[in-house]
PDB file of N, CA and C in Angstrom:
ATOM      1  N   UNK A   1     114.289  75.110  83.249  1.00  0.00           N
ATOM      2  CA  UNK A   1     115.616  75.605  83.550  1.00  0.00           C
ATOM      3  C   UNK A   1     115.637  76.030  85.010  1.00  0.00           C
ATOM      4  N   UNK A   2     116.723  75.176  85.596  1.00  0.00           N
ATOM      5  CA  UNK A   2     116.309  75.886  86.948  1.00  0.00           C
ATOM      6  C   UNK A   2     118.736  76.583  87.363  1.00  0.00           C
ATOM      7  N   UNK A   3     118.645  77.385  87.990  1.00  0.00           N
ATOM      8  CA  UNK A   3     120.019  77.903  88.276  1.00  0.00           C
ATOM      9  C   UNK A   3     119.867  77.790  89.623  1.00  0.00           C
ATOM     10  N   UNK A   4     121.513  77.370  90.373  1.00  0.00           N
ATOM     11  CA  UNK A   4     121.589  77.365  91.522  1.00  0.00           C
ATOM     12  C   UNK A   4     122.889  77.635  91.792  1.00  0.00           C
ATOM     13  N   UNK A   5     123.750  78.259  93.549  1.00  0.00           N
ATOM     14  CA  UNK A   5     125.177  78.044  93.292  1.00  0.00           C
ATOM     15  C   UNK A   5     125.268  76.580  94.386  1.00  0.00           C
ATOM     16  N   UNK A   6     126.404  76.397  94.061  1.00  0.00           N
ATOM     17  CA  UNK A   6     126.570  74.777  94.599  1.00  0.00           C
ATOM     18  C   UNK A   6     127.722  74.905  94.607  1.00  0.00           C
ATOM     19  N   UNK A   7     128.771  74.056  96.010  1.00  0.00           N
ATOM     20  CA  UNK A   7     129.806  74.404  96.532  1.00  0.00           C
ATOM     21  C   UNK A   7     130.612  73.368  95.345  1.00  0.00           C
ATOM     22  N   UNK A   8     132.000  73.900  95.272  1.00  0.00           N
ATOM     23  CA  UNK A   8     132.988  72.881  94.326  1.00  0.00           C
ATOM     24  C   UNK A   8     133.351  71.507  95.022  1.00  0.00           C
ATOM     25  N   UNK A   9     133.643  72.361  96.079  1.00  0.00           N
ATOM     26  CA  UNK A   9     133.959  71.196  97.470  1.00  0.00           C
ATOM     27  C   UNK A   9     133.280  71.978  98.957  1.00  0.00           C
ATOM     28  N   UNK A  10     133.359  70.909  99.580  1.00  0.00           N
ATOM     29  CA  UNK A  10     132.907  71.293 101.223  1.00  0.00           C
ATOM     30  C   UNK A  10     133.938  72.392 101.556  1.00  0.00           C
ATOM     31  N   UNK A  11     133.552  73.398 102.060  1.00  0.00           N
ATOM     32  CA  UNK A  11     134.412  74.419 102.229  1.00  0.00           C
ATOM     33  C   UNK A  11     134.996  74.009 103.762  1.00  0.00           C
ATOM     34  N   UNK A  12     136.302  74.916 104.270  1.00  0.00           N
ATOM     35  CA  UNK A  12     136.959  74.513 105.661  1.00  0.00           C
ATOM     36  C   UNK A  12     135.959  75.448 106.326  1.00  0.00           C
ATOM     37  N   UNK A  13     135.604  75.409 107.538  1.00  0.00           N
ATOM     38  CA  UNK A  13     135.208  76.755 108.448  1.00  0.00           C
ATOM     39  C   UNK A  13     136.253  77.632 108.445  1.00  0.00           C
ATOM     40  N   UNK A  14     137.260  77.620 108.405  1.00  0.00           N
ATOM     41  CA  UNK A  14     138.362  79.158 107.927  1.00  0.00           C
ATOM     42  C   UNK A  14     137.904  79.415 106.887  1.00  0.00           C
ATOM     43  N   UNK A  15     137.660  78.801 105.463  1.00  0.00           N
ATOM     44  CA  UNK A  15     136.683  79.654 104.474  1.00  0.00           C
ATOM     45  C   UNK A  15     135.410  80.313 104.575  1.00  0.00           C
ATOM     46  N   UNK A  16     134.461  79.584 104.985  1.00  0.00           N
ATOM     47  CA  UNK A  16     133.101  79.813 105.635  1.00  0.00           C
ATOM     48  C   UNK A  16     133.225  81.243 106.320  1.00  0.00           C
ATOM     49  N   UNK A  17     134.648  81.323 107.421  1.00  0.00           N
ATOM     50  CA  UNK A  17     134.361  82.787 108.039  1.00  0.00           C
ATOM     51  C   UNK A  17     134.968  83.901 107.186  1.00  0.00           C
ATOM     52  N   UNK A  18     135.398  84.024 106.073  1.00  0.00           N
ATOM     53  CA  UNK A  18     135.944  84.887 104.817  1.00  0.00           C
ATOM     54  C   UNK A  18     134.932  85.232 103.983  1.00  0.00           C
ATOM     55  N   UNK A  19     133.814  84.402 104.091  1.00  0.00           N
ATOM     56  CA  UNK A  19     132.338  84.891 103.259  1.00  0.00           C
ATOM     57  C   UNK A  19     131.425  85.643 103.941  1.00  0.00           C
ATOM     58  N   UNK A  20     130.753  85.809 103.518  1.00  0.00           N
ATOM     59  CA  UNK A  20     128.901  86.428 103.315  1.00  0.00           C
ATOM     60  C   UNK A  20     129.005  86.032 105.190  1.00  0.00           C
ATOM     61  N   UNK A  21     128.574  87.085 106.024  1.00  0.00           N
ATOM     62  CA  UNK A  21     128.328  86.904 107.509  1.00  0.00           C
ATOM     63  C   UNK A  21     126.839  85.267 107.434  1.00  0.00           C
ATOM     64  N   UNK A  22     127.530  84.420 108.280  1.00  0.00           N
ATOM     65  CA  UNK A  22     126.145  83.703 109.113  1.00  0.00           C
ATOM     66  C   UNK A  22     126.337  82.433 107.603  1.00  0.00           C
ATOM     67  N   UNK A  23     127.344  82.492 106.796  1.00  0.00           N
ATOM     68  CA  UNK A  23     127.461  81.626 105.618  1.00  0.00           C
ATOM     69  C   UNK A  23     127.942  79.777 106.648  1.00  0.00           C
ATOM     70  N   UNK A  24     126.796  79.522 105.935  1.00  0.00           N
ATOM     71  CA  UNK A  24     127.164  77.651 106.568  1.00  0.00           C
ATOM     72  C   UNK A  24     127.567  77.055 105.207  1.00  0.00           C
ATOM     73  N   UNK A  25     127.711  75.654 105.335  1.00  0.00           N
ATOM     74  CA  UNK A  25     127.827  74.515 104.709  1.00  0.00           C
ATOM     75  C   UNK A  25     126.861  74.236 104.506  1.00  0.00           C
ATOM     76  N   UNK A  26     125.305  74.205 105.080  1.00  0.00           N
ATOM     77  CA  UNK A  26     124.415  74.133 104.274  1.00  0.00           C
ATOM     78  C   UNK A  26     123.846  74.971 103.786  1.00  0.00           C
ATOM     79  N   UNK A  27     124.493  76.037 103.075  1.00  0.00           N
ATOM     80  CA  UNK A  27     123.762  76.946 102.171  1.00  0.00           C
ATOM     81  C   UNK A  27     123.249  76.577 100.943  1.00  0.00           C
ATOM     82  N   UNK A  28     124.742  75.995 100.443  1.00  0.00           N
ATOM     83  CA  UNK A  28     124.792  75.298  98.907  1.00  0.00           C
ATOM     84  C   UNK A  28     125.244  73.839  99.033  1.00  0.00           C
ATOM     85  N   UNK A  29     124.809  73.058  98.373  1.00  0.00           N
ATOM     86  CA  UNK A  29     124.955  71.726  97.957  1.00  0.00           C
ATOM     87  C   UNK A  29     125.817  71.281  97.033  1.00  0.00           C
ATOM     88  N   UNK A  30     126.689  70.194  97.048  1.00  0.00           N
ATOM     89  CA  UNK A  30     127.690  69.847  95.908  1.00  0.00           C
ATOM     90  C   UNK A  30     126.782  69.261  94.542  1.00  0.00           C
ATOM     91  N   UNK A  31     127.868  70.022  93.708  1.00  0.00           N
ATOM     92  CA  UNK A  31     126.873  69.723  92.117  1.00  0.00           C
ATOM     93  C   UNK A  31     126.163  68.183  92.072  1.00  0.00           C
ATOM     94  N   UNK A  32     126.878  66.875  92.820  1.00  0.00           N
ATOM     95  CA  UNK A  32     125.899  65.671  92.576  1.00  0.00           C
ATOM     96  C   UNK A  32     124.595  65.620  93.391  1.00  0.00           C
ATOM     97  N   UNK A  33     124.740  66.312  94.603  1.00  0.00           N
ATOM     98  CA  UNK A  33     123.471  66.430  95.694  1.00  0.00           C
ATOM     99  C   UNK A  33     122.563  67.369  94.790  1.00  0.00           C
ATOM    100  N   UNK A  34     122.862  68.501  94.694  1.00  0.00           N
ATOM    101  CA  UNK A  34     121.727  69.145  93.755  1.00  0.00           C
ATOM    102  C   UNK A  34     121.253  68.839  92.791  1.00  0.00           C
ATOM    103  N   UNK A  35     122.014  68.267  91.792  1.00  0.00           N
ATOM    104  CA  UNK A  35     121.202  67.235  90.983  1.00  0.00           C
ATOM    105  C   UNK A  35     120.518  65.885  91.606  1.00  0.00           C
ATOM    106  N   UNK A  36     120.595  65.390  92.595  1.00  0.00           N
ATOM    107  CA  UNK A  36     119.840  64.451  93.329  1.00  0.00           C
ATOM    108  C   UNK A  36     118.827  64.931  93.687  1.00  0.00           C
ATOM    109  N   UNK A  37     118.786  66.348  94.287  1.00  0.00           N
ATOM    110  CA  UNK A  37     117.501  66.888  95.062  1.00  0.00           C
ATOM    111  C   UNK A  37     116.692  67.302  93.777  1.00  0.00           C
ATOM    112  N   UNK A  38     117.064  67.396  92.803  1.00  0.00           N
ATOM    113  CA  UNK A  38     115.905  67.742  91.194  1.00  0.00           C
ATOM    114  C   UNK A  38     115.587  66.470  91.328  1.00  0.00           C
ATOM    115  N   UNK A  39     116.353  65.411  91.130  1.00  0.00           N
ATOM    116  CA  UNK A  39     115.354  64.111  90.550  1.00  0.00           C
ATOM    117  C   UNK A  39     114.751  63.721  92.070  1.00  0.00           C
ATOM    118  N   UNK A  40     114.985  63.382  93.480  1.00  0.00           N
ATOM    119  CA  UNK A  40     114.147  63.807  94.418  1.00  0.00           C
ATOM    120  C   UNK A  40     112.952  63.900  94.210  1.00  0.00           C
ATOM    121  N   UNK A  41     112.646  65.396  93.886  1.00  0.00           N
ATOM    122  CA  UNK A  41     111.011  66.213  93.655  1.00  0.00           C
ATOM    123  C   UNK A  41     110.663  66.015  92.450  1.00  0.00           C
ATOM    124  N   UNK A  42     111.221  65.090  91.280  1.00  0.00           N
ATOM    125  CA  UNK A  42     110.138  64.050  90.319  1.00  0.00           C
ATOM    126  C   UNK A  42     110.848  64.843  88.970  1.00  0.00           C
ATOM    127  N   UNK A  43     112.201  65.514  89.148  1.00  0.00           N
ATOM    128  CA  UNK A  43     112.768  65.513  87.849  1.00  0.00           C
ATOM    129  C   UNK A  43     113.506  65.064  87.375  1.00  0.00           C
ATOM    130  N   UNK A  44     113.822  64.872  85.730  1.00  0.00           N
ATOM    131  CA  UNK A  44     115.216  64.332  85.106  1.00  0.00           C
ATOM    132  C   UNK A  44     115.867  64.878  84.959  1.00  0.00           C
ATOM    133  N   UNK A  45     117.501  65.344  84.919  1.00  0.00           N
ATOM    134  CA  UNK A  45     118.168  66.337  84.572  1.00  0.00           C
ATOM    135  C   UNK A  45     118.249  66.116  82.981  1.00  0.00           C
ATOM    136  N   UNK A  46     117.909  66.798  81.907  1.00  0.00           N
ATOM    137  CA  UNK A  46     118.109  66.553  80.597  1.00  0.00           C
ATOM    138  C   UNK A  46     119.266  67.233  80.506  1.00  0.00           C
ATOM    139  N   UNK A  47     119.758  67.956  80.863  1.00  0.00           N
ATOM    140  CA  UNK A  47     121.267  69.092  80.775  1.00  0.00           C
ATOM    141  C   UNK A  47     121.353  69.344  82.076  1.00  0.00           C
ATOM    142  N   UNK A  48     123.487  69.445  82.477  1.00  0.00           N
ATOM    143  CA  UNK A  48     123.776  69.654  83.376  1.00  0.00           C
ATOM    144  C   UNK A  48     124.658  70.619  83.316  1.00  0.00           C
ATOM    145  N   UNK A  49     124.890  71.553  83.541  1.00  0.00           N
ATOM    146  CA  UNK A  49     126.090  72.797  83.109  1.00  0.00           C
ATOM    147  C   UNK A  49     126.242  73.306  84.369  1.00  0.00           C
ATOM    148  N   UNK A  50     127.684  74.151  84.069  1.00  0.00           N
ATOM    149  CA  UNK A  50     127.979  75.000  85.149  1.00  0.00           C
ATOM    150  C   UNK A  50     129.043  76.019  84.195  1.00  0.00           C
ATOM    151  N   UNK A  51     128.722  77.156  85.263  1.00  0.00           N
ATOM    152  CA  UNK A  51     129.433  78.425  84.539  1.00  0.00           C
ATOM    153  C   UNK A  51     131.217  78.058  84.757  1.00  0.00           C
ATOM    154  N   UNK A  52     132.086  78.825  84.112  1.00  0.00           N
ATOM    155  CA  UNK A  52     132.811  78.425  83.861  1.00  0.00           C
ATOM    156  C   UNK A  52     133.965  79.243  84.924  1.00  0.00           C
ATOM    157  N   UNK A  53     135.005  79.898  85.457  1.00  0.00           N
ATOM    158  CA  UNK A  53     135.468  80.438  86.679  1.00  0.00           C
ATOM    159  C   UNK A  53     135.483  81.911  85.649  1.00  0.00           C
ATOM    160  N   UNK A  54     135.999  82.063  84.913  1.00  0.00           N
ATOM    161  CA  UNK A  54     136.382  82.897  83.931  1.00  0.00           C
ATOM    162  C   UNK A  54     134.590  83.694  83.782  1.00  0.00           C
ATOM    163  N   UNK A  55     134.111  83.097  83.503  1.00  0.00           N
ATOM    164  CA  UNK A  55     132.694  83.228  83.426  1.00  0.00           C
ATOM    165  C   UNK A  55     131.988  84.426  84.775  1.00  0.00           C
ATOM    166  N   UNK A  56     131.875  83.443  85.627  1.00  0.00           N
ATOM    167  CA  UNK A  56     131.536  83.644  86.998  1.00  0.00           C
ATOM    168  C   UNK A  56     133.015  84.940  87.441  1.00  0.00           C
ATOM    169  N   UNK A  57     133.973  85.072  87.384  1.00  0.00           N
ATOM    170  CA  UNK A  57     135.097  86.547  87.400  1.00  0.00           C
ATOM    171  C   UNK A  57     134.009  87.684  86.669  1.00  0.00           C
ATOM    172  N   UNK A  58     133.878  87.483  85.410  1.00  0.00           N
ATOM    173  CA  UNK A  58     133.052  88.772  84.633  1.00  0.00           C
ATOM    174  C   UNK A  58     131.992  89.144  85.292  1.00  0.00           C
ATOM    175  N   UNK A  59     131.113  87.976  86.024  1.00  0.00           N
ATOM    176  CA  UNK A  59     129.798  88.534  87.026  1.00  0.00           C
ATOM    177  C   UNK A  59     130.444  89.079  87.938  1.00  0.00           C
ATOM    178  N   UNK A  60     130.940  89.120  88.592  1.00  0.00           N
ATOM    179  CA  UNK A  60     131.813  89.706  90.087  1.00  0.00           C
ATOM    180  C   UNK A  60     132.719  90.806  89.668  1.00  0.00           C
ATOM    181  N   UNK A  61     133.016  90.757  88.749  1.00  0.00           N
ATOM    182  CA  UNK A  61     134.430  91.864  88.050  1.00  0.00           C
ATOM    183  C   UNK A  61     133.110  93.034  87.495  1.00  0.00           C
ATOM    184  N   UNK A  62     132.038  93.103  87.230  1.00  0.00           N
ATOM    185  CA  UNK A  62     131.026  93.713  86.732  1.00  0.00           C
ATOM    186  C   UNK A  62     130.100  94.378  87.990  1.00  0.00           C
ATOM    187  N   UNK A  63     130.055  93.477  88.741  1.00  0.00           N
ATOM    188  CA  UNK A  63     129.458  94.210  90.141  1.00  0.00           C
ATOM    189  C   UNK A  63     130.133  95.049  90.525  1.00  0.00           C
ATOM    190  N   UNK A  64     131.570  94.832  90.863  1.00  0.00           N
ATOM    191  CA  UNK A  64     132.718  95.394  91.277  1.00  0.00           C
ATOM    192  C   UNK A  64     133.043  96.674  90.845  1.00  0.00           C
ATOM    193  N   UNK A  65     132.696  96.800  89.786  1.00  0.00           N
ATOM    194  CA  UNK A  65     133.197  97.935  88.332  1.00  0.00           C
ATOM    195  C   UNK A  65     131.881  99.008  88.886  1.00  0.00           C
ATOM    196  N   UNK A  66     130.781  98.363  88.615  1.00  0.00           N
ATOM    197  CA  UNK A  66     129.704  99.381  89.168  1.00  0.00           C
ATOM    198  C   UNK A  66     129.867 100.363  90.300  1.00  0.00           C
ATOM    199  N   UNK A  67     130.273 100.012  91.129  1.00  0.00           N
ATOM    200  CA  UNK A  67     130.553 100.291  92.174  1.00  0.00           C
ATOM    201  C   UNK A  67     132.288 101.671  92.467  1.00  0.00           C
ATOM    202  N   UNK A  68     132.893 100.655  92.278  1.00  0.00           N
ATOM    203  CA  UNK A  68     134.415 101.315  91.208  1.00  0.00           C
ATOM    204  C   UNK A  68     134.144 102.643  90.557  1.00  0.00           C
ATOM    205  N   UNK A  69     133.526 102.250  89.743  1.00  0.00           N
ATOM    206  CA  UNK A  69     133.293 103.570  89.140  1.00  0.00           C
ATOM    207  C   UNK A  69     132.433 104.478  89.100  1.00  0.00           C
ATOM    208  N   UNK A  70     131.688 104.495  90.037  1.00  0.00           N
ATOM    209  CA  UNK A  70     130.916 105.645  90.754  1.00  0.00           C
ATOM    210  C   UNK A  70     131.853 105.807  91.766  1.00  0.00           C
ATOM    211  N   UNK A  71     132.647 105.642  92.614  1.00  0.00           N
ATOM    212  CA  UNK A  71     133.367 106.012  93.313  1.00  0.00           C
ATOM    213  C   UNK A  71     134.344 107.115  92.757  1.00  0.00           C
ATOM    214  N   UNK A  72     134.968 106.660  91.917  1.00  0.00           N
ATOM    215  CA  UNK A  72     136.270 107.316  90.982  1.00  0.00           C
ATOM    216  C   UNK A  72     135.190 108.739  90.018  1.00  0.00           C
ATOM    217  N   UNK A  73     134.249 108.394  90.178  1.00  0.00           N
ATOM    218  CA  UNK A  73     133.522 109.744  89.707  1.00  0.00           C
ATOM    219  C   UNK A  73     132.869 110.707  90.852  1.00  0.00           C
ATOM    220  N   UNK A  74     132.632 110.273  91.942  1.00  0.00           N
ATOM    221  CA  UNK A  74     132.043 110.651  92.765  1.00  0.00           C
ATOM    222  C   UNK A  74     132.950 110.935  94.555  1.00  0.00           C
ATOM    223  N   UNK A  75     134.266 111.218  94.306  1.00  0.00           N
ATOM    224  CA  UNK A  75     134.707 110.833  94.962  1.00  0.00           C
ATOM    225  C   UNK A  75     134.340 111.739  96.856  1.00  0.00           C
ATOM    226  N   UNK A  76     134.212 112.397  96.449  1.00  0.00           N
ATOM    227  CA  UNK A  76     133.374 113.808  97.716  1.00  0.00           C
ATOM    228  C   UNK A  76     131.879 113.475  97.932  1.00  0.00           C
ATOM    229  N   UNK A  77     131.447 112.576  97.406  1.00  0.00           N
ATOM    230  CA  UNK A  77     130.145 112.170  98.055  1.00  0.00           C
ATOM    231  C   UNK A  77     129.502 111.671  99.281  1.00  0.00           C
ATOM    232  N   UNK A  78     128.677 112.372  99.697  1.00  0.00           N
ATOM    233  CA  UNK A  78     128.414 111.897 101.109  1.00  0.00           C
ATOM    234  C   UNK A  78     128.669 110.216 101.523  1.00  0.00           C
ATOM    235  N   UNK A  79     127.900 109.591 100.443  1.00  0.00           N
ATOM    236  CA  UNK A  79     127.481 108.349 100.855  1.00  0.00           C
ATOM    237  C   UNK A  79     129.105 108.095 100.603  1.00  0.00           C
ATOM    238  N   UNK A  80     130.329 108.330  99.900  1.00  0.00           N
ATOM    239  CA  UNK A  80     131.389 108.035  99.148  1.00  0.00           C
ATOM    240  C   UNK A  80     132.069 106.609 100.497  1.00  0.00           C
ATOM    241  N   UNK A  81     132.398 106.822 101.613  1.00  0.00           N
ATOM    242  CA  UNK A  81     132.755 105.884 102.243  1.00  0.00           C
ATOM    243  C   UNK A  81     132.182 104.802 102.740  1.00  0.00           C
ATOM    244  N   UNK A  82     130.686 105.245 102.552  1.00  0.00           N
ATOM    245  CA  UNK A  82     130.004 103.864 102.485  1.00  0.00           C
ATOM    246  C   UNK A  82     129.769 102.845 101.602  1.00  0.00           C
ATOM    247  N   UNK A  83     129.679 103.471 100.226  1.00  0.00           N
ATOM    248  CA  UNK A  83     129.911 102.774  98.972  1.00  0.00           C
ATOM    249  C   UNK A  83     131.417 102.038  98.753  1.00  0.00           C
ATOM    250  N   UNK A  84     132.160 102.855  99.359  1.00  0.00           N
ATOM    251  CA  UNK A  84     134.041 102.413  98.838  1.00  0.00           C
ATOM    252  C   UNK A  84     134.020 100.783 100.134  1.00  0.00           C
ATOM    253  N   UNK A  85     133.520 101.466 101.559  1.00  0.00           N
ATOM    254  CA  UNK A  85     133.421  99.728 102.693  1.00  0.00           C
ATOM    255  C   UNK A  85     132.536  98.732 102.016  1.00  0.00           C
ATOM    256  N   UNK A  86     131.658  99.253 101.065  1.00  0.00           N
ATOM    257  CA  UNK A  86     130.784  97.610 100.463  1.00  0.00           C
ATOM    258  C   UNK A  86     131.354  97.284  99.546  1.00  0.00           C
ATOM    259  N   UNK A  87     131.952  97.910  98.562  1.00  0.00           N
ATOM    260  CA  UNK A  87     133.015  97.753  97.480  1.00  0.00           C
ATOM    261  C   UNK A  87     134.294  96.899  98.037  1.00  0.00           C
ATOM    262  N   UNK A  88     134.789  97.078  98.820  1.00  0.00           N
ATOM    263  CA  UNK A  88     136.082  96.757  99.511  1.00  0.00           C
ATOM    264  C   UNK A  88     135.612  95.119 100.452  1.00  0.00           C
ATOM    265  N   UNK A  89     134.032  94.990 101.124  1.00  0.00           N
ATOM    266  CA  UNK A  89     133.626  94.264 101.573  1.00  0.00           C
ATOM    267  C   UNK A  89     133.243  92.914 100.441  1.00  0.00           C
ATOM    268  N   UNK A  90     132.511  93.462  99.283  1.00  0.00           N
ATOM    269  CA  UNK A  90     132.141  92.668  98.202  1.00  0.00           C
ATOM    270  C   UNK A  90     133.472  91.769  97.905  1.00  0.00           C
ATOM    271  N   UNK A  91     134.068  92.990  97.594  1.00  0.00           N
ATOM    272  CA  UNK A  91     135.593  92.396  96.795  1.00  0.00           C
ATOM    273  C   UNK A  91     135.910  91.348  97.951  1.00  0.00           C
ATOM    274  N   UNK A  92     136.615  91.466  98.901  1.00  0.00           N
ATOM    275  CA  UNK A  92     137.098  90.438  99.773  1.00  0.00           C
ATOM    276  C   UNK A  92     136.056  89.167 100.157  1.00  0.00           C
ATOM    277  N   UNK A  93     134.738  89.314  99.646  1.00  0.00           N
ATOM    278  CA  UNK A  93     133.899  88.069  99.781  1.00  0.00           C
ATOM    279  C   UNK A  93     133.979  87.361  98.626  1.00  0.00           C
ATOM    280  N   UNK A  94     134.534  87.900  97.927  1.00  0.00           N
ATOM    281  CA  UNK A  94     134.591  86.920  96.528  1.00  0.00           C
ATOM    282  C   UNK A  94     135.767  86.612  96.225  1.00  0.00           C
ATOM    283  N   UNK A  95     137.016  87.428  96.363  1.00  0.00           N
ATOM    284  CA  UNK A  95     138.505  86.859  95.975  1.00  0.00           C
ATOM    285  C   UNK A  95     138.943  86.125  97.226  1.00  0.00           C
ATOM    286  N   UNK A  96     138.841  86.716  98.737  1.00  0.00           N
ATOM    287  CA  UNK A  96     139.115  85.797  99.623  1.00  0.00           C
ATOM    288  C   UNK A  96     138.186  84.449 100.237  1.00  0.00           C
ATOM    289  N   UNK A  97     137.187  84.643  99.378  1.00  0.00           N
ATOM    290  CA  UNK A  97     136.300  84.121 100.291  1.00  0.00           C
ATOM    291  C   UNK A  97     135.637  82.893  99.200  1.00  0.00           C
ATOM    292  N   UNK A  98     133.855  83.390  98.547  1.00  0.00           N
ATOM    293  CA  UNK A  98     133.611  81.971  97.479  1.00  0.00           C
ATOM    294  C   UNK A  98     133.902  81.911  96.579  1.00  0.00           C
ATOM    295  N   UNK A  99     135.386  82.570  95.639  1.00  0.00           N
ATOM    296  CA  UNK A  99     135.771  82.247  94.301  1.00  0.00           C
ATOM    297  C   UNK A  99     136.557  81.162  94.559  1.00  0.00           C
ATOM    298  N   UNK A 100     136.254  80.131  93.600  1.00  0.00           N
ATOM    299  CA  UNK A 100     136.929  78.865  93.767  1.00  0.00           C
ATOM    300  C   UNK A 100     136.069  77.765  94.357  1.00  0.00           C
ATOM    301  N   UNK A 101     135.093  78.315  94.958  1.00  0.00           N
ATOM    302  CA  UNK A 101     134.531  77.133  96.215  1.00  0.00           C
ATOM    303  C   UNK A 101     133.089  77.291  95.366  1.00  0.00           C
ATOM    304  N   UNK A 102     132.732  78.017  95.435  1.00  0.00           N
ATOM    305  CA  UNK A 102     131.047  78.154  94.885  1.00  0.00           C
ATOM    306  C   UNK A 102     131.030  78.590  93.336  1.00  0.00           C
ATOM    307  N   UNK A 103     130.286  77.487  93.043  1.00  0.00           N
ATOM    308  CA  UNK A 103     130.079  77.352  91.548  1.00  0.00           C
ATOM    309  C   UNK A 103     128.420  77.798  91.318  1.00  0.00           C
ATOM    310  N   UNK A 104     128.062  77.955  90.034  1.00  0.00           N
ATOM    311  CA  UNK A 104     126.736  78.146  89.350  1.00  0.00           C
ATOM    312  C   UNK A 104     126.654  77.325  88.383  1.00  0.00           C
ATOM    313  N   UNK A 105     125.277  76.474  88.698  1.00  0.00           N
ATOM    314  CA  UNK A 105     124.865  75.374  87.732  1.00  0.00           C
ATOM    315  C   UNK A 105     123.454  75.752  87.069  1.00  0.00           C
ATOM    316  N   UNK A 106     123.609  75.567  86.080  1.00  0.00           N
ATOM    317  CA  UNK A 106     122.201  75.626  85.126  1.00  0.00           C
ATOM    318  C   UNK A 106     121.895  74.197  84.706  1.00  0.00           C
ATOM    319  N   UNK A 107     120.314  73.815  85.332  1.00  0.00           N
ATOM    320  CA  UNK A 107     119.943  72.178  84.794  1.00  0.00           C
ATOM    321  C   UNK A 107     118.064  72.686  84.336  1.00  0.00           C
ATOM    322  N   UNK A 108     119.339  71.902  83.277  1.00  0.00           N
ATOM    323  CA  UNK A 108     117.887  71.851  82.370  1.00  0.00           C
ATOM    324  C   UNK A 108     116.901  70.273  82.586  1.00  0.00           C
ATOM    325  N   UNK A 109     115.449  70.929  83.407  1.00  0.00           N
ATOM    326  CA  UNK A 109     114.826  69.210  83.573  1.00  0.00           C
ATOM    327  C   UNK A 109     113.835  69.276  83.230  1.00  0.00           C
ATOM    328  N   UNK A 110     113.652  68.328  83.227  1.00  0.00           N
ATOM    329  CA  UNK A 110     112.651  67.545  82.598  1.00  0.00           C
ATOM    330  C   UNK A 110     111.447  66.611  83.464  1.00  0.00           C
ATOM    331  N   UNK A 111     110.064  66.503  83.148  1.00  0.00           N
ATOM    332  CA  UNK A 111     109.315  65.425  84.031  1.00  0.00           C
ATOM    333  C   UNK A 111     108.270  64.400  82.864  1.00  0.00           C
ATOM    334  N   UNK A 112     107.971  63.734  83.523  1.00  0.00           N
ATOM    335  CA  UNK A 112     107.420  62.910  82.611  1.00  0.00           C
ATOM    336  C   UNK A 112     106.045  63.603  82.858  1.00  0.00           C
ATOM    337  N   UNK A 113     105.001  63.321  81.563  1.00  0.00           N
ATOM    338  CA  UNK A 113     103.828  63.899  81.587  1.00  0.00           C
ATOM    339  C   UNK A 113     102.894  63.009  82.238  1.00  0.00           C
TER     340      UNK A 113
END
C-alpha cells in the first residue's frame, strides 16, 4: 500500500501562489504519472483509489476544528494569536488554495516474486 497526493490537474501559477509557500508543479504528479512512476520502479498497480473531495473536507475540516477549538476555549492565551494566524493561514491554504487541485491516492501494488 503505498499513499500519495497527486494534482487533479496542472495547477495555474495564480493557484500555486495561494498554497503552501515555495509550492511548485513538481511537488505532486497527475494520478496517471504516479501510477507510471510505481510500475517504473518494478510495480503493478493491483488497486487504484483516491479519496473522495467530501472525504479529503473531513481531513482538513478536522485539522481546522483542532485548532478552532482551542482557540474558542482559550481565548486570552498567550500563544492565542499565533494559533488563530496558523488557523486562518491553514484555512486559506486549503479552501483558496489545494482543495480541488490536489487529490490523495491509495495504490495498492504489487511485484512479481
Amino acid at each position: 500500500m503505498f499513499g500519495d497526493g497527486f494534482w487533479t490537474r496542472v495547477p495555474t501559477e495564480a493557484e500555486l501562489a495561494t498554497m503552501w509557500p515555495d509550492t511548485g508543479v513538481s511537488e505532486w504528479l497527475l494520478l496517471p504519472d504516479l501510477v507510471d512512476a510505481a510500475i517504473g520502479v518494478g510495480f503493478r498497480p493491483v488497486r487504484i483509489e483516491a479519496v473522495e473531495q467530501s472525504e479529503w473536507d473531513d481531513l482538513e475540516s478536522e485539522l481546522a476544528a483542532d485548532l478552532e477549538v482551542w482557540l474558542l476555549a482559550n481565548p486570552g492565551h498567550p500563544r492565542a494569536d499565533e494559533v488563530r494566524a496558523r488557523a486562518d493561514r491553514n484555512r486559506n491554504w486549503w479552501l483558496r488554495g489545494h482543495r480541488g487541485l490536489l487529490g490523495f491516492a491509495y495504490l495498492t501494488l504489487g511485484r512479481a516474486r
